[in-house]
Protein backbone atom coordinates (compact mmCIF):
# COMPACT_ATOMS: atom_id res chain seq x y z
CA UNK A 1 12.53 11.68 -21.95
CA UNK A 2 11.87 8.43 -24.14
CA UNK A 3 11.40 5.52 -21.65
CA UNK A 4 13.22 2.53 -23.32
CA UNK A 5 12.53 -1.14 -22.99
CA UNK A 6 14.80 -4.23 -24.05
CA UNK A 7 12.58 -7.63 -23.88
CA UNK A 8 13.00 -10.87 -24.46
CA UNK A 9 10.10 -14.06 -24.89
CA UNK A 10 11.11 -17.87 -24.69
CA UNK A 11 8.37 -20.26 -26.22
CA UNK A 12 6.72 -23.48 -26.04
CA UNK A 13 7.72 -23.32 -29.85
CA UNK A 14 7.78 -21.07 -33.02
CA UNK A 15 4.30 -20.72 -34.14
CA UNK A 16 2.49 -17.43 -32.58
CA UNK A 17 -1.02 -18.91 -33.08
CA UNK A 18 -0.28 -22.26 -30.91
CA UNK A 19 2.60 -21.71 -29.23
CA UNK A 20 3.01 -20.05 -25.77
CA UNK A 21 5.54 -17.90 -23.81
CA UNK A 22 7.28 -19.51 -21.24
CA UNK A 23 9.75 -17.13 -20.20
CA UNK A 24 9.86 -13.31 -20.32
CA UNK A 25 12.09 -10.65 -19.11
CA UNK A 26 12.03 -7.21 -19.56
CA UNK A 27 15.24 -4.50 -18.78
CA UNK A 28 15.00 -0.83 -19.15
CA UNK A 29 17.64 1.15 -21.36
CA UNK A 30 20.30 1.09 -17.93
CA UNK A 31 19.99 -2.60 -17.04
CA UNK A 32 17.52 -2.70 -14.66
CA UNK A 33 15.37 -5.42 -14.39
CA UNK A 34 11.76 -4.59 -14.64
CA UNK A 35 9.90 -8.27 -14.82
CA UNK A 36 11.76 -11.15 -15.72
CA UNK A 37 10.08 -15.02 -14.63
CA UNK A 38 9.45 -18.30 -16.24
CA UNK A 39 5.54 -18.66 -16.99
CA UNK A 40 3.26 -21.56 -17.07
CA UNK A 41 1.88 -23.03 -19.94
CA UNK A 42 -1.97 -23.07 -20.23
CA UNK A 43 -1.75 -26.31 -22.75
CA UNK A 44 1.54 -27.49 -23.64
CA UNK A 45 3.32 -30.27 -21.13
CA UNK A 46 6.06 -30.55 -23.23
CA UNK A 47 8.42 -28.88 -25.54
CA UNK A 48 11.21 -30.60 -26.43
CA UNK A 49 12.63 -28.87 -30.03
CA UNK A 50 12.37 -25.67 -27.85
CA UNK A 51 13.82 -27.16 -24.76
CA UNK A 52 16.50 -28.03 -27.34
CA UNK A 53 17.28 -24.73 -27.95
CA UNK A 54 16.56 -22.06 -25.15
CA UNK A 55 16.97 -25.59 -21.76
CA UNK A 56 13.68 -24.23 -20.13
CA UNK A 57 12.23 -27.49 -18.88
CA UNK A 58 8.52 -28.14 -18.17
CA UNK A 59 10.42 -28.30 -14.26
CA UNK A 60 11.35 -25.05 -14.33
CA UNK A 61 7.84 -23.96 -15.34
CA UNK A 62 5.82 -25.91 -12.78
CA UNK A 63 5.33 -23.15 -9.88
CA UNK A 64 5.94 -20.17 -12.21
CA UNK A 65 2.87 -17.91 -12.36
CA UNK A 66 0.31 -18.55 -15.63
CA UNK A 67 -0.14 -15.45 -17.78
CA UNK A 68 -2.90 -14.11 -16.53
CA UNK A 69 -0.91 -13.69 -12.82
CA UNK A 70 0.96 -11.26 -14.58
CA UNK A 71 -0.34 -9.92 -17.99
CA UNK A 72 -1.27 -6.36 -15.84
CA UNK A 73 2.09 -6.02 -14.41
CA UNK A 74 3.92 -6.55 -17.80
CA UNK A 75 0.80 -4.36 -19.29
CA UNK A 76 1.81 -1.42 -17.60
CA UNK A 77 5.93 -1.57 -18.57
CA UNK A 78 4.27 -1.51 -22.02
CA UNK A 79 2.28 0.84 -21.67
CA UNK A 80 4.87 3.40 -20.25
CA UNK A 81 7.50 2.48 -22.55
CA UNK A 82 8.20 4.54 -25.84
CA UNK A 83 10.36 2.29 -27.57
CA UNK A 84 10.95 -1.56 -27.66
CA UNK A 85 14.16 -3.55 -28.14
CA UNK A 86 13.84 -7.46 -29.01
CA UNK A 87 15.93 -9.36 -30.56
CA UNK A 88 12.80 -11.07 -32.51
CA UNK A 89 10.42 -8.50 -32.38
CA UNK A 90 7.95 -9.33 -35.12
CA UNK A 91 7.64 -12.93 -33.44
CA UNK A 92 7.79 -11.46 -29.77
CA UNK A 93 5.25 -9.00 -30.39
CA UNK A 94 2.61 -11.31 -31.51
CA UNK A 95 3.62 -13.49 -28.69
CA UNK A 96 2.50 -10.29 -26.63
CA UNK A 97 -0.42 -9.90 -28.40
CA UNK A 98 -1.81 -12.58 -27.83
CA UNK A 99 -1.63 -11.50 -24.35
CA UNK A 100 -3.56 -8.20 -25.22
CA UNK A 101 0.01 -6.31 -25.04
């Protein structure tokens, strides 16, 4: 049986190179969530033309883990799932990547 994942990544922005995630949540096919939390921004204090868009505040990042809290845990969804849903999954992906997802 395929294991199927639906995820979703919230930025500091649109460019994969600078930019960092600041949100990310991850369902299986049924609904269930598997990992879904705000994360904290390495370099970025603000982000206001994303904030614009998506209303995740630098506030609601401040005790939120930083990547590398959780990069295994989300590593290992990954790794079990055989196929991804995202809504954006070109630009998600190298979100990810950047990760070493």
């Amino acid at each position: 049986m395929r294991r199927t994942i639906v995820f979703d990544t919230e930025t500091t922005g649109l460019s994969s190179s600078r930019d960092e995630i600041i949100s990310l949540s991850i369902i299986d096919y049924n609904g269930n969530v598997l990992f879904n939390s705000y994360i904290k921004p390495y370099f970025h204090k603000t982000w206001k033309e994303a904030e614009a868009i998506h209303g995740i505040s630098p506030e609601d990042v401040k005790d939120a883990p930083y990547a590398h809290e959780v990069v295994d845990k989300v590593r290992e969804i990954f790794n079990e799932a055989d196929v991804l849903i995202t809504y954006n999954g070109q630009f998600d992906m190298g979100m990810l990547e950047r990760w070493n997802i």
